[in-house]
Protein backbone atom coordinates (compact mmCIF):
# COMPACT_ATOMS: atom_id res chain seq x y z
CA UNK A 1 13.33 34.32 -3.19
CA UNK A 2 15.08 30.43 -3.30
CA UNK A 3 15.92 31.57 0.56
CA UNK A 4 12.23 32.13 1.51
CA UNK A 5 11.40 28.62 -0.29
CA UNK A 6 14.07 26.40 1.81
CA UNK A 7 13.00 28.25 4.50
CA UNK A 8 9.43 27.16 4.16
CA UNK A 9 10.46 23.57 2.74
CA UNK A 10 12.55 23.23 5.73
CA UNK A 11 9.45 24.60 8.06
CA UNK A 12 7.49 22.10 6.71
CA UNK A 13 9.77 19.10 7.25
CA UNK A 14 10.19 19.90 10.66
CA UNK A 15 6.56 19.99 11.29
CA UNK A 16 6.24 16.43 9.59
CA UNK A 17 9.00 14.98 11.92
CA UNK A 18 7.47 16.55 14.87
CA UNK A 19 4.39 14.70 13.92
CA UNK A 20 5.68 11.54 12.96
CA UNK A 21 7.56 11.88 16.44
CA UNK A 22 4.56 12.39 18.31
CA UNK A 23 2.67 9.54 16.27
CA UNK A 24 5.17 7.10 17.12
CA UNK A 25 4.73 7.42 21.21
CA UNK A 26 1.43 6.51 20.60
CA UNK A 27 3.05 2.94 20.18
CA UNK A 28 4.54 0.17 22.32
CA UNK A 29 7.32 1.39 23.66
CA UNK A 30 9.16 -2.01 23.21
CA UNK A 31 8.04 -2.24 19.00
CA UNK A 32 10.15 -2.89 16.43
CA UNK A 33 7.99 -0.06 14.55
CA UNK A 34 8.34 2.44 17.54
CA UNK A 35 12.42 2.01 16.94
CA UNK A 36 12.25 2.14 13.15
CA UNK A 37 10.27 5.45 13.29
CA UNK A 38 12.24 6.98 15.96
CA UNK A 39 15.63 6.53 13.87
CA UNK A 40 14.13 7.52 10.90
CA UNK A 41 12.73 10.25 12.38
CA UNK A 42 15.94 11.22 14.42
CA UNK A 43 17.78 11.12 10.13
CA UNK A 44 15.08 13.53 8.86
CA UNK A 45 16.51 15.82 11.62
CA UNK A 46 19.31 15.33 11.10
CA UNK A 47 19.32 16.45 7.40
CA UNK A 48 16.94 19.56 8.10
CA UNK A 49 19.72 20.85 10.44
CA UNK A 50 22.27 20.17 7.49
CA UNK A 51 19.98 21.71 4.82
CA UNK A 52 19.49 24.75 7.64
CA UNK A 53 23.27 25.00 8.19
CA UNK A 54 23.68 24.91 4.70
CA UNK A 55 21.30 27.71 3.40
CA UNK A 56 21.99 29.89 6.06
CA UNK A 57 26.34 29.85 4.87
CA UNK A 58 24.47 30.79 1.30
């Protein structure tokens, strides 16, 4: 049962990064905002794949 949970924590994180992802093209290419989003963004990732990788050795 916890397995189907992460899974559909972890579905829904990667749907709000997508999102976030696609919000952030909408601006300047050169912003400060665009940068802080993307890296942000690019950490959230990063720690879904951990969580993933880590659930799935469980």
């Amino acid at each position: 049962m916890a397995g189907l949970e992460v899974e559909s924590y972890l579905s829904q994180a990667r749907a709000a990064a997508s999102a976030a992802s696609y919000d952030a093209q909408k601006l300047s290419e050169d912003s400060i905002e665009r940068q802080a989003i993307h890296n942000l963004v690019t950490a959230v990732e990063a720690l879904i794949a951990a969580i993933d990788e880590s659930a799935s050795e469980g």
